[in-house]
Protein backbone atom coordinates (compact mmCIF):
# COMPACT_ATOMS: atom_id res chain seq x y z
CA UNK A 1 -39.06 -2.83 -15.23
CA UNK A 2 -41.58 -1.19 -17.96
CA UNK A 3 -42.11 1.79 -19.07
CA UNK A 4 -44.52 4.24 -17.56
CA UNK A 5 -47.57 5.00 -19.11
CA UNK A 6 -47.31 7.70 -21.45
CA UNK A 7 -47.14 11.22 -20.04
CA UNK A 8 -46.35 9.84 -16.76
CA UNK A 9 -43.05 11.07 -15.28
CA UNK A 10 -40.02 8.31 -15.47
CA UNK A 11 -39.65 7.10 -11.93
CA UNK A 12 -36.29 8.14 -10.32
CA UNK A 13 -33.83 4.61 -9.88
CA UNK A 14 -33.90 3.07 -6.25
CA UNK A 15 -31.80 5.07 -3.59
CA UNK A 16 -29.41 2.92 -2.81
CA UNK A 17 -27.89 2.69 -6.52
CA UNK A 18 -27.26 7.09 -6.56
CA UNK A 19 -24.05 8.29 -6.82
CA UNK A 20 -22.65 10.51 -4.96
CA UNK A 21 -21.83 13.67 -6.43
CA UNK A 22 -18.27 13.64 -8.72
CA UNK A 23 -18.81 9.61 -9.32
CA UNK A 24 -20.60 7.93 -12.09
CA UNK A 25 -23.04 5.17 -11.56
CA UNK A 26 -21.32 2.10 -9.52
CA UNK A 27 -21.96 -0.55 -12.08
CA UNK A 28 -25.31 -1.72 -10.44
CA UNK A 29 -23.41 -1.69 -6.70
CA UNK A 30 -24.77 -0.11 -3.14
CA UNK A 31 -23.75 3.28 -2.83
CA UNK A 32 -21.44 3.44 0.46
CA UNK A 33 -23.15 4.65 3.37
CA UNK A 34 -20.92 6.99 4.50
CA UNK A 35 -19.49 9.94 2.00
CA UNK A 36 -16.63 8.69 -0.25
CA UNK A 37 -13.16 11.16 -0.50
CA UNK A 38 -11.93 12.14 -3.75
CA UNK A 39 -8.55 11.56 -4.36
CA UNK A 40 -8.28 12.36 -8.27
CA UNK A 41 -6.41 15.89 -7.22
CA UNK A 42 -4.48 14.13 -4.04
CA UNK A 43 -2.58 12.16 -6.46
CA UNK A 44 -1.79 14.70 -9.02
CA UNK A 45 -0.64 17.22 -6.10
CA UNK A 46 1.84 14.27 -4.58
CA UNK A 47 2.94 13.76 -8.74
CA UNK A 48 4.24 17.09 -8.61
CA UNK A 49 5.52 17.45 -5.47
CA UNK A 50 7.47 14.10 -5.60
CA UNK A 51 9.19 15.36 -8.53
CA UNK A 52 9.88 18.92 -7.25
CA UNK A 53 11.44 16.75 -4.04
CA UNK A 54 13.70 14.35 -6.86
CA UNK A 55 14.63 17.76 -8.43
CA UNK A 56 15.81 19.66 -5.47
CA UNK A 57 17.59 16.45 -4.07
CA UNK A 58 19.38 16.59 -7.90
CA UNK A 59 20.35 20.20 -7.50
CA UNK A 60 21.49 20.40 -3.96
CA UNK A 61 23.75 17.04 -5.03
CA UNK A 62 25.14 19.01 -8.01
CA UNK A 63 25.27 22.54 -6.03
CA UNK A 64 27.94 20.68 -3.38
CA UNK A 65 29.79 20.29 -6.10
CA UNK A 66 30.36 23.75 -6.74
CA UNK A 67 31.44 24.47 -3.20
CA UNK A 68 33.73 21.71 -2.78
CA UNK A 69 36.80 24.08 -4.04
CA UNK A 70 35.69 26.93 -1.09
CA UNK A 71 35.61 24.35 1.46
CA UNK A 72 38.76 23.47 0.62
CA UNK A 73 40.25 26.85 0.83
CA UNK A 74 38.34 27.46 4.20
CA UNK A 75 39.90 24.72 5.85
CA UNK A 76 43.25 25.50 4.34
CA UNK A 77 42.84 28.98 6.26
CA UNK A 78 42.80 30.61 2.54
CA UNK A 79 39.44 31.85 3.29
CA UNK A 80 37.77 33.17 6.37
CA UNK A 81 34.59 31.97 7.97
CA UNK A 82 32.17 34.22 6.33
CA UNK A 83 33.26 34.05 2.89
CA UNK A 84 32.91 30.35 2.89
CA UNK A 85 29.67 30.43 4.65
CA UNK A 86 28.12 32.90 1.96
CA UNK A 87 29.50 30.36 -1.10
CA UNK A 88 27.72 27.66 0.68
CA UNK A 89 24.46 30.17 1.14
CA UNK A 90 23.49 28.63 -2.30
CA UNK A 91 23.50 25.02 -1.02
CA UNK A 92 21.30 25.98 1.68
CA UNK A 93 18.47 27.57 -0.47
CA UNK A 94 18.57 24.09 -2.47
CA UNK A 95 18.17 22.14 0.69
CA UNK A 96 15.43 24.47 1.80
CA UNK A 97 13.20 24.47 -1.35
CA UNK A 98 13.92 21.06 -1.41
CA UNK A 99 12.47 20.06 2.09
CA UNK A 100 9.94 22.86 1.94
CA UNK A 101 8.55 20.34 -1.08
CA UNK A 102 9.20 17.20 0.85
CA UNK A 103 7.41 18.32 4.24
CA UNK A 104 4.24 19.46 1.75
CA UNK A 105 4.51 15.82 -0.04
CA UNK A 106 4.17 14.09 3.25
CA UNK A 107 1.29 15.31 4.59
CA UNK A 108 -0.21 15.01 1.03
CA UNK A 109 0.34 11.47 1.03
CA UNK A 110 -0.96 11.22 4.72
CA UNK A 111 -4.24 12.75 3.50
CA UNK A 112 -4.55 10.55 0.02
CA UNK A 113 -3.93 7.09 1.77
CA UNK A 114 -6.12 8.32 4.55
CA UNK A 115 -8.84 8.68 2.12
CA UNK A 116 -8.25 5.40 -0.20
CA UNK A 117 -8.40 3.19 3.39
CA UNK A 118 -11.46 5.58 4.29
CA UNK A 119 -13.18 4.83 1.02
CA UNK A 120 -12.41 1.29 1.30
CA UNK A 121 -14.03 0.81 4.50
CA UNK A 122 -17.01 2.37 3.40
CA UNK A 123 -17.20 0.07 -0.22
CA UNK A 124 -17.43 -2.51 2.14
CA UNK A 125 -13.69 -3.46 2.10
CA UNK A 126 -12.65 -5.80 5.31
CA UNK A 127 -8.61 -4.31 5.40
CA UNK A 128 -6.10 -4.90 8.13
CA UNK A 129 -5.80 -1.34 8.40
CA UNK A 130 -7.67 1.12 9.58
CA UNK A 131 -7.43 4.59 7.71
CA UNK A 132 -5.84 6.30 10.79
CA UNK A 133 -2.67 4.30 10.46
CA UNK A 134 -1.93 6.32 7.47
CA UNK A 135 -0.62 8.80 9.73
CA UNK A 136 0.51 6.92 12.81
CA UNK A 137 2.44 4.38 10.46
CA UNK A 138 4.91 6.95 8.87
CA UNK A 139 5.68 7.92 12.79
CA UNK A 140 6.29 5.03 14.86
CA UNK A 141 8.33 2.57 14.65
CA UNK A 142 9.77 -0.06 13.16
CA UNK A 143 12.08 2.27 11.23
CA UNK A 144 11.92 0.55 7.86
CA UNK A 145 8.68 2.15 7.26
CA UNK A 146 6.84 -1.41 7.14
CA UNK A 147 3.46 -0.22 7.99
CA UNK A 148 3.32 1.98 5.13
CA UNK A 149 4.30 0.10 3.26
CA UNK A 150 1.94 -2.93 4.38
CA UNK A 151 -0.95 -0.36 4.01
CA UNK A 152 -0.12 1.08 0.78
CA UNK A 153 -0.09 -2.74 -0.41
CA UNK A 154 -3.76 -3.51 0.91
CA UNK A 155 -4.81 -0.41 -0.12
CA UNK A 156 -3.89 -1.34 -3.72
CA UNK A 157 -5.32 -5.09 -3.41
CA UNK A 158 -8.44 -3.82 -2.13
CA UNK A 159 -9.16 -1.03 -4.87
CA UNK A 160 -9.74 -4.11 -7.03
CA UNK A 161 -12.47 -2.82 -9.37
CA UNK A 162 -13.65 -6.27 -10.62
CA UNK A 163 -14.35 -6.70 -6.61
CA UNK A 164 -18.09 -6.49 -5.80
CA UNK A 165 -19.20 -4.72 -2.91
CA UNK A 166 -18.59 -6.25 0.17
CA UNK A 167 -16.91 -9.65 -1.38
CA UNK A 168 -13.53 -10.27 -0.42
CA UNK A 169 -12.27 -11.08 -3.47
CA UNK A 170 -9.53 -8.79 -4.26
CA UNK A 171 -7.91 -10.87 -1.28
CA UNK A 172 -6.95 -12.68 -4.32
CA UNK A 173 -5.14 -9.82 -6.04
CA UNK A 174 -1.24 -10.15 -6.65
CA UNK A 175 0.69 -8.31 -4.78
CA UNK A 176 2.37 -5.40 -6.70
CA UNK A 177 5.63 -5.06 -7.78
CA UNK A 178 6.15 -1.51 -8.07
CA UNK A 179 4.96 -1.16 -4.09
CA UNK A 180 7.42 -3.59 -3.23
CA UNK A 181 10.47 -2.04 -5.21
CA UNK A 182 9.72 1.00 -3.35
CA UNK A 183 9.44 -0.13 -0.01
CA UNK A 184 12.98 -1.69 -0.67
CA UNK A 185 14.46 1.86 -2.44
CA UNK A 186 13.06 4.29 -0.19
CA UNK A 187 12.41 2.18 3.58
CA UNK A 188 15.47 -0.46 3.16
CA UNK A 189 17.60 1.88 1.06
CA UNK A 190 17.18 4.72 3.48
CA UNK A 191 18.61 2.76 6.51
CA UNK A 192 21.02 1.24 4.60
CA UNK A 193 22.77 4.49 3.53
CA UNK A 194 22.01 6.26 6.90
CA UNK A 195 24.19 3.43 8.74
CA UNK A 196 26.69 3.90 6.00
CA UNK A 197 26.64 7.48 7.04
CA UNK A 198 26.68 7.36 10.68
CA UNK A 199 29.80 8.68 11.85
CA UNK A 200 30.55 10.48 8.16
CA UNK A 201 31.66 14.15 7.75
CA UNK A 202 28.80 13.02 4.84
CA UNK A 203 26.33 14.37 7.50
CA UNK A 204 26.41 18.17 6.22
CA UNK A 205 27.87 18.84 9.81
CA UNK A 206 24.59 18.97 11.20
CA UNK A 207 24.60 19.78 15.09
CA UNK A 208 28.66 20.11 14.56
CA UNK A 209 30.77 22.94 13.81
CA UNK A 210 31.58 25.16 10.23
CA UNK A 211 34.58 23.01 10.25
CA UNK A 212 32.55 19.85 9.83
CA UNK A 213 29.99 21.44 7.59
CA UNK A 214 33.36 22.15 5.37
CA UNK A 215 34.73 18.58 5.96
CA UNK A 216 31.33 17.35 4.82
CA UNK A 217 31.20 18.98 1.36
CA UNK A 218 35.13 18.11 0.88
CA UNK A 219 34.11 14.65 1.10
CA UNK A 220 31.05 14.69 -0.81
CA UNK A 221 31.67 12.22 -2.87
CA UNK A 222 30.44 8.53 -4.00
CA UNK A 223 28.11 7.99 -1.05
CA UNK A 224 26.60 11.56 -1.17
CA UNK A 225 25.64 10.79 -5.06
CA UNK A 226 24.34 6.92 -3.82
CA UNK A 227 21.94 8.97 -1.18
CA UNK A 228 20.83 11.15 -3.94
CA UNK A 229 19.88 9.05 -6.23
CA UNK A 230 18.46 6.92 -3.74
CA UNK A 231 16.02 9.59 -3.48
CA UNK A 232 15.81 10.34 -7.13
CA UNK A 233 14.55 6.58 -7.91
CA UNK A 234 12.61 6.43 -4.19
CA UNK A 235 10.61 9.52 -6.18
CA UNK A 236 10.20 8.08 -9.21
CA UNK A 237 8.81 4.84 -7.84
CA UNK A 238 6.12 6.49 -5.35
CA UNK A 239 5.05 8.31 -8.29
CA UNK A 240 4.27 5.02 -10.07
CA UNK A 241 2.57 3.74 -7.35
CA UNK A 242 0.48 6.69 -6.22
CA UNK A 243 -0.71 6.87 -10.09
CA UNK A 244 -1.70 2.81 -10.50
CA UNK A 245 -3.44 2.47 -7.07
CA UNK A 246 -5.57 6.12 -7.60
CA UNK A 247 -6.37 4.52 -11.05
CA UNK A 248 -7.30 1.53 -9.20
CA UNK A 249 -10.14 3.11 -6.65
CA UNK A 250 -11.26 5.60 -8.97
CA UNK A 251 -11.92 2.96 -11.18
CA UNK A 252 -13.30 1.00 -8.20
CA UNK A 253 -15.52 3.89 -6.75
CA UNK A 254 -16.34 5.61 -10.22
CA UNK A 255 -14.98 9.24 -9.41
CA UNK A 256 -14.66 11.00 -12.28
């Protein structure tokens, strides 16, 4: 196109190629129709919260430790029910700050894969699935978390940024690797180690008696440090692949 005359105004660029605001220009690509969701601060939030999660599982894991001499006295009778309960008092407050963090990180990462499949949709994306299984998936069965996981992989294939609107090119994209090695740490791994517990004092006595709480921290031992770090690396993984596919669609959709 020319320019304008002199001392004419420049003409403002057709409609359909204006950002939203928060994104830069789309690289000559329709604007979505519907308003995209920014996710730059999702994924920092679920960063930090992952890692408070891996931290607390680390300290509750170390803190049994240091109660595994009281439950012994306890159920040797050398110490009464209220003594041991108060040495295990530190335990708890690990476990508590610990899930406070993981019940915040879930609905986190509800809301930030909500909003990638959302955006997706909108850039003209044809996914399997809709945005709303980002909340039904991590609820319903099957118990090794395959949805998720299934969604979390599209969602990463789709925010292909070399993709042009509405092509379904990124159909093409390889599949990632760090998506799959979490799927099999944290889905697999997690009902792996809760068979292996089934039936084990390793259960923190939950729904039993201070007896089996006691038992529990006795026997704290090589499967209680497996769960942890189970956990630990579970963390570590989600935070790799919360990072690479936000990087991904805000490459894709241009939020800055």
């Amino acid at each position: 196109m020319p320019p304008p005359p002199a001392g004419q105004p420049v003409p403002p660029p057709p409609s359909g190629l204006q950002p939203p605001p928060g994104y830069v220009a789309y690289q000559g690509q329709p604007t979505p129709a519907t308003p995209l969701g920014r996710i730059g601060g999702l994924s920092k939030a679920i960063v930090i919260l992952t890692a408070l999660v891996a931290v607390g599982t680390i300290l509750t894991a170390l803190l049994n430790f240091t109660v595994v001499d009281s439950a012994d006295d306890f159920l040797a009778g050398n110490i009464d029910e209220d003594t041991f309960v108060g040495d295990y008092a530190i335990v708890l407050l690990g476990q508590g700050v610990a899930s406070i963090a993981q019940l915040a990180l879930g609905i986190t990462s509800v809301i930030w894969l909500f909003r990638v499949a959302k955006n997706l949709r909108s850039y003209g994306r044809t996914t399997t699935w809709a945005p709303i299984w980002a909340v039904f998936g991590w609820i319903l069965p099957p118990v090794l978390i395959i949805i998720p996981f299934l969604m979390v992989r599209e969602v990463w294939r789709a925010s292909d940024p070399q993709s042009t609107y509405g092509s379904d090119s990124w159909k093409q994209s390889p599949n990632p690797n760090n998506v799959l090695a979490w799927f099999l740490v944290y889905g697999v791994g997690s009902v792996v180690i809760a068979i292996a517990q089934a039936g084990s004092a390793i259960s923190l006595g939950i729904g039993g008696t201070t007896e089996d709480l006691a038992e529990s921290i006795s026997d704290f031992g090589t499967l209680g440090l497996i769960a942890a770090a189970q956990i630990v690396i579970s963390a570590a993984l989600w935070i790799m692949v919360v990072r690479d596919t936000s990087a991904r669609h805000m490459q894709l959709t241009g939020e800055r």
